[in-house]
Protein backbone atom coordinates (compact mmCIF):
# COMPACT_ATOMS: atom_id res chain seq x y z
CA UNK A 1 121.67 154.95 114.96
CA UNK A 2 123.14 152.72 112.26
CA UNK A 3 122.16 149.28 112.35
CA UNK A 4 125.02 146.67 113.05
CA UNK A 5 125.39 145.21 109.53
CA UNK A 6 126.80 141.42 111.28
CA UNK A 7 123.75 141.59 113.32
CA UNK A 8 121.53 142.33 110.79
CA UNK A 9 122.90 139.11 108.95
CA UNK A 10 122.83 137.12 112.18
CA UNK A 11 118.79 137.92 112.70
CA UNK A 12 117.99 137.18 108.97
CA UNK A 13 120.05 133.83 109.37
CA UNK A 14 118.09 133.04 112.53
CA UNK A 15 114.86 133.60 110.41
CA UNK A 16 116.34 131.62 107.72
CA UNK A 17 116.94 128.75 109.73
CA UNK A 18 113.76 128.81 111.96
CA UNK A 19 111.38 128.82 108.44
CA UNK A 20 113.42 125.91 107.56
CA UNK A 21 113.08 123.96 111.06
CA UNK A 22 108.93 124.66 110.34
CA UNK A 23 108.50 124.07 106.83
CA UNK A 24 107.21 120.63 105.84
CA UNK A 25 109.36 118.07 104.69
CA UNK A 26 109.44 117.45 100.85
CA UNK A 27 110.05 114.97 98.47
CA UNK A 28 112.92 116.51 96.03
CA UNK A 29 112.12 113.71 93.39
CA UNK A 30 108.07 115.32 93.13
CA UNK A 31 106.66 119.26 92.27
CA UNK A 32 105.06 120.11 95.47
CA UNK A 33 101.55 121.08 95.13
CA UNK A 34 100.15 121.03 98.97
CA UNK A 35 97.13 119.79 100.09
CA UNK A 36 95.34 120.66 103.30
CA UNK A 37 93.43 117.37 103.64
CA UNK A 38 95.71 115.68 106.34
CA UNK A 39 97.50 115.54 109.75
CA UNK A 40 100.16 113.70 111.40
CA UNK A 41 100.95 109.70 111.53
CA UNK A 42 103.88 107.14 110.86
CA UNK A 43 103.96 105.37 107.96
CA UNK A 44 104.03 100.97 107.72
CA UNK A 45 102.23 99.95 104.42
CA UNK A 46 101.74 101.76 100.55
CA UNK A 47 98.61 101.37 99.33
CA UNK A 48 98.18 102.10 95.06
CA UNK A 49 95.13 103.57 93.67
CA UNK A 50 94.07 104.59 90.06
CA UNK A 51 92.30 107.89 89.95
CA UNK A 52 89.33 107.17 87.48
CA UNK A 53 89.45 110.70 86.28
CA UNK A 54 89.52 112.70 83.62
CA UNK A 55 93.46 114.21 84.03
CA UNK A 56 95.61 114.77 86.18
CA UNK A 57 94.42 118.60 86.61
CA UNK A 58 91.01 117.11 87.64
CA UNK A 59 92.95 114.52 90.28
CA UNK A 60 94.59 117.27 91.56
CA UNK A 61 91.74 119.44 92.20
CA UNK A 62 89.77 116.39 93.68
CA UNK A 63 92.65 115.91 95.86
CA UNK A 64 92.99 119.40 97.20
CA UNK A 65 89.62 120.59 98.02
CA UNK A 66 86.23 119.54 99.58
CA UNK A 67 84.22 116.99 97.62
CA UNK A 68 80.70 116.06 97.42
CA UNK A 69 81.39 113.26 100.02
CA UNK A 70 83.77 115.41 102.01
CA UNK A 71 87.81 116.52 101.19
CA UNK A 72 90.27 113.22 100.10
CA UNK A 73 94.04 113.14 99.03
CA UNK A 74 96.91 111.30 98.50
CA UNK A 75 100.49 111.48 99.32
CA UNK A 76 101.74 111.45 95.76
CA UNK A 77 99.76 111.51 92.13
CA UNK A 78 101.94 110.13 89.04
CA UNK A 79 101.08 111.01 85.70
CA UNK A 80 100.20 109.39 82.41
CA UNK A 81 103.92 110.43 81.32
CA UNK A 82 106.02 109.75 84.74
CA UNK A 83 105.49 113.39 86.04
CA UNK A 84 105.45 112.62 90.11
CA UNK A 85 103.52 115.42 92.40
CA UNK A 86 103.40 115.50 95.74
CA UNK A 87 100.56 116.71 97.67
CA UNK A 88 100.88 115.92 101.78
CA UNK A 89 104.42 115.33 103.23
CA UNK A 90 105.16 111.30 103.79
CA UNK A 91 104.58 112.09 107.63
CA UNK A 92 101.20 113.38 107.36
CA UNK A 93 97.94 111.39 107.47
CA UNK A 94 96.31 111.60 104.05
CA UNK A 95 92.85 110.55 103.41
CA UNK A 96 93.10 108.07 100.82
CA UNK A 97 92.14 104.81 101.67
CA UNK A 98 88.71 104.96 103.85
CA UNK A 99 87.22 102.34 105.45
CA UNK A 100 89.03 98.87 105.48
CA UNK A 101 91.89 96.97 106.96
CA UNK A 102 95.03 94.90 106.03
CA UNK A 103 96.22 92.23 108.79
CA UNK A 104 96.13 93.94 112.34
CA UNK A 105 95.68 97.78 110.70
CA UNK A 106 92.32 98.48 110.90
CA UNK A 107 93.39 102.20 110.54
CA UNK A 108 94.47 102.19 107.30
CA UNK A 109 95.09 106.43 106.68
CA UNK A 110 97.04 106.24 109.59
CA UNK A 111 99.88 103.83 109.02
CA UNK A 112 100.16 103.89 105.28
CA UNK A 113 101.70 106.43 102.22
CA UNK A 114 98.59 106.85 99.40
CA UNK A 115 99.77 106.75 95.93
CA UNK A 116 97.30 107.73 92.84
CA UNK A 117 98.30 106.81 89.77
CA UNK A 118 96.31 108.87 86.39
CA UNK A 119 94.25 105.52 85.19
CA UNK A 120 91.01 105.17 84.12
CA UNK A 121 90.69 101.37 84.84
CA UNK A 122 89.91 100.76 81.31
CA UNK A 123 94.02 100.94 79.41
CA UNK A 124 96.91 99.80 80.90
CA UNK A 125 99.82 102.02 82.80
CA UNK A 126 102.45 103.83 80.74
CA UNK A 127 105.93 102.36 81.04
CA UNK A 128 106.70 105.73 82.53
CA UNK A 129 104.03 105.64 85.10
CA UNK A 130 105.28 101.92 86.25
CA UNK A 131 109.23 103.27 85.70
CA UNK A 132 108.76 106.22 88.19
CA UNK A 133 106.35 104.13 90.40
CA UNK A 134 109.20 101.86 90.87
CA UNK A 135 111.55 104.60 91.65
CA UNK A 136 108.90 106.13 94.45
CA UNK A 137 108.38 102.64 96.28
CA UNK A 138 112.41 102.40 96.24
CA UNK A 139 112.72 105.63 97.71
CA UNK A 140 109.94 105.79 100.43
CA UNK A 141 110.67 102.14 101.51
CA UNK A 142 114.49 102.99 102.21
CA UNK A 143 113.57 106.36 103.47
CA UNK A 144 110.61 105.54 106.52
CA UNK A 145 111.65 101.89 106.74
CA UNK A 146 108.62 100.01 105.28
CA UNK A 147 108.89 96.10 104.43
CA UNK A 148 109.00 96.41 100.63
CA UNK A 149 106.45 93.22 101.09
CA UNK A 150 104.21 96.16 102.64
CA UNK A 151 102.15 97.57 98.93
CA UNK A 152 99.18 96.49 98.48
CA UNK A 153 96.06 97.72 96.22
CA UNK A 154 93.58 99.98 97.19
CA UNK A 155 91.02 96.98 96.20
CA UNK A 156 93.17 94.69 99.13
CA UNK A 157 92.15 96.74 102.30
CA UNK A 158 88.81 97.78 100.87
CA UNK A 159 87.38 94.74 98.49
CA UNK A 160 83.53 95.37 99.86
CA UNK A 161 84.07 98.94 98.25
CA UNK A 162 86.85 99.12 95.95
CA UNK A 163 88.93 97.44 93.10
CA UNK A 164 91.40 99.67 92.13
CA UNK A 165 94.34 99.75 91.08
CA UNK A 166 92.19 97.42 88.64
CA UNK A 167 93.21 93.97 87.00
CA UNK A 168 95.23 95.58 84.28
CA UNK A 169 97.74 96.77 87.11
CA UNK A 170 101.30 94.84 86.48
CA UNK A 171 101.48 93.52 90.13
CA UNK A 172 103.97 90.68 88.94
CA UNK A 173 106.67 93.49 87.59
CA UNK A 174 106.09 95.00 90.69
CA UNK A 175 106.86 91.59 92.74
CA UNK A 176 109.92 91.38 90.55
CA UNK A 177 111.23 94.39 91.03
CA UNK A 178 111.07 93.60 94.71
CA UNK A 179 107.91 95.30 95.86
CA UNK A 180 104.63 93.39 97.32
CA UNK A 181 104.33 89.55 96.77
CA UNK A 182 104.30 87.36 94.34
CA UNK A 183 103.86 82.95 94.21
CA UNK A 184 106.74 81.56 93.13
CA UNK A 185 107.06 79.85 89.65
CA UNK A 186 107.74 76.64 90.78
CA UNK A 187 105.36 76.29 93.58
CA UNK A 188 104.98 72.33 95.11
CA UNK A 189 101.25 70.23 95.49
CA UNK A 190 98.81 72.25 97.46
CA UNK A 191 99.23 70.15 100.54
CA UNK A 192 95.39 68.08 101.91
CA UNK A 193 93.24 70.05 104.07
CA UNK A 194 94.62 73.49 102.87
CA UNK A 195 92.03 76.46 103.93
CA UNK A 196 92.60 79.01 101.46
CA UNK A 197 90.18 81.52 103.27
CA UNK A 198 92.54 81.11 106.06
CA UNK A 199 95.35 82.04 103.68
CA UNK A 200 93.55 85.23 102.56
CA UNK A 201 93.48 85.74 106.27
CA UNK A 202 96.81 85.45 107.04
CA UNK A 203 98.09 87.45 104.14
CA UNK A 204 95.77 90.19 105.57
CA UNK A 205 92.70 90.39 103.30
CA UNK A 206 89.65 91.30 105.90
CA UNK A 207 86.82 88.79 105.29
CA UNK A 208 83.79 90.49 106.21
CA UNK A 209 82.60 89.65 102.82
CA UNK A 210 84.15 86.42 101.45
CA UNK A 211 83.00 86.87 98.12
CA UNK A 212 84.43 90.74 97.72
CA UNK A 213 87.59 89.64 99.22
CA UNK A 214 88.39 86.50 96.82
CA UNK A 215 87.59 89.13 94.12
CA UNK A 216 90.03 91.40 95.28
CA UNK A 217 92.13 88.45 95.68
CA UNK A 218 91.93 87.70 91.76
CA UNK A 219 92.64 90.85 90.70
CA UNK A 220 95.48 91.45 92.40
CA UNK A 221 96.64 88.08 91.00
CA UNK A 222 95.16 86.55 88.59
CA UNK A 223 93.48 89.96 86.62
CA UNK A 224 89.89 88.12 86.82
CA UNK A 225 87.29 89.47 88.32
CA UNK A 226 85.06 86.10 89.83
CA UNK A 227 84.71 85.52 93.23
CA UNK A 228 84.91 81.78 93.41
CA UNK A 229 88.20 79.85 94.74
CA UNK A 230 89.41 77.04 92.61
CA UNK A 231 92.49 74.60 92.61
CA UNK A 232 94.66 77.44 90.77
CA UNK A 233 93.51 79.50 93.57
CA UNK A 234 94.41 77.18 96.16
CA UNK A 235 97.88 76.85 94.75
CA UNK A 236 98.81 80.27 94.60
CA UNK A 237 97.59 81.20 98.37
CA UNK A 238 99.67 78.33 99.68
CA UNK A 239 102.84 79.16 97.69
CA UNK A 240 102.29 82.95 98.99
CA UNK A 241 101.50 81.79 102.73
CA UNK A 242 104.37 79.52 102.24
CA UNK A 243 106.36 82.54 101.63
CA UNK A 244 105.34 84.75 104.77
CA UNK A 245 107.52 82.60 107.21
């Protein structure tokens, strides 16, 4: 018997439409290149990362497959010249960020979006690294909701173990651009009795290791790498504490 040729279009438009209700969501801005290393969470906080590498082919193939220390990834990689990839859908848990915490999230692969960015810690970011950066933090902030206050460094959650994205990262363009934070310019007297370990507290720097966390601290904002607090500290922390209420 002949088949029907309108039901034979109705069953491949069923098919059609139930690959589409399965198929991971994707990022039309970034060339997909999937990796298996994840499963499911909500995103809340961005945290940056430089990849140390060689190239991007060798990020990618760290980022896709089992590793000496077991299988990591990322949510997105950028490239020396802008090129964006995506590598686990925005509502997947990546494992990018390890052990740590920021504030109350003491999870950190569960409630944040990973971003590598082709660095070797040594030269500065390409204007078109930084350009399409800014472009991904606009789009995955308005997209899932996250406080554009919420991007931090890799070095922030994790400043026993890690300093990336590095002290050559442009965290001030960032600020001014409206992503992360930033003291303001004209920033009053550090008032008597300021804590500024508090501070690092509050702004959500774990202190299980004072001295690794005012390092992080300094790199983030002041590109130095020392891990003692002084008066130019103290004025900074209180200008951004000042700015969290």
């Amino acid at each position: 018997m002949p088949s029907n040729p309108w039901r034979l279009a109705l069953i491949c438009i069923t098919l059609l439409l139930a690959a589409c209700t399965h198929a991971p969501p994707r990022n039309p801005m970034a060339q997909w290149v999937p990796s298996p290393n994840h499963s499911a969470r909500k995103p809340m906080l961005i945290v940056l990362h430089y990849t140390e590498q060689q190239s991007v082919a060798h990020s990618l193939r760290t980022l896709r497959t089992g590793n000496s220390d077991g299988p990591v990834s990322a949510h997105y990689l950028i490239g020396e010249q802008g090129e964006l990839y995506q590598l686990v859908a925005d509502e997947r848990r990546a494992w990018h960020a390890g052990g740590g915490s920021w504030g109350t999230i003491s999870d950190v692969n569960s409630a944040s979006i990973g971003i590598e960015i082709d660095n070797d810690g040594q030269e500065p970011f390409t204007e078109a690294q930084i350009a399409m950066l800014l472009r991904l933090l606009g789009d995955l902030c308005t997209r899932h909701g996250i406080p554009r206050t919420n991007v931090i460094g890799h070095a922030d959650m994790a400043p026993s173990r890690k300093i990336d994205p590095g002290r050559l990262f442009p965290w001030q363009r960032l600020a001014e651009a409206g992503f992360g934070r930033w003291p303001a310019a004209d920033r009053g007297p550090t008032p008597p009795g300021f804590d500024p370990m508090l501070a690092l507290r509050l702004l959500g720097y774990p202190l299980d290791d004072p001295a690794a966390a005012i390092r992080a601290f300094h790199l983030h904002y002041r590109g130095i790498d020392t891990t003692t607090l002084d008066e130019e500290d103290a004025g900074i922390l209180h200008a951004l504490v000042v700015g969290l209420r």
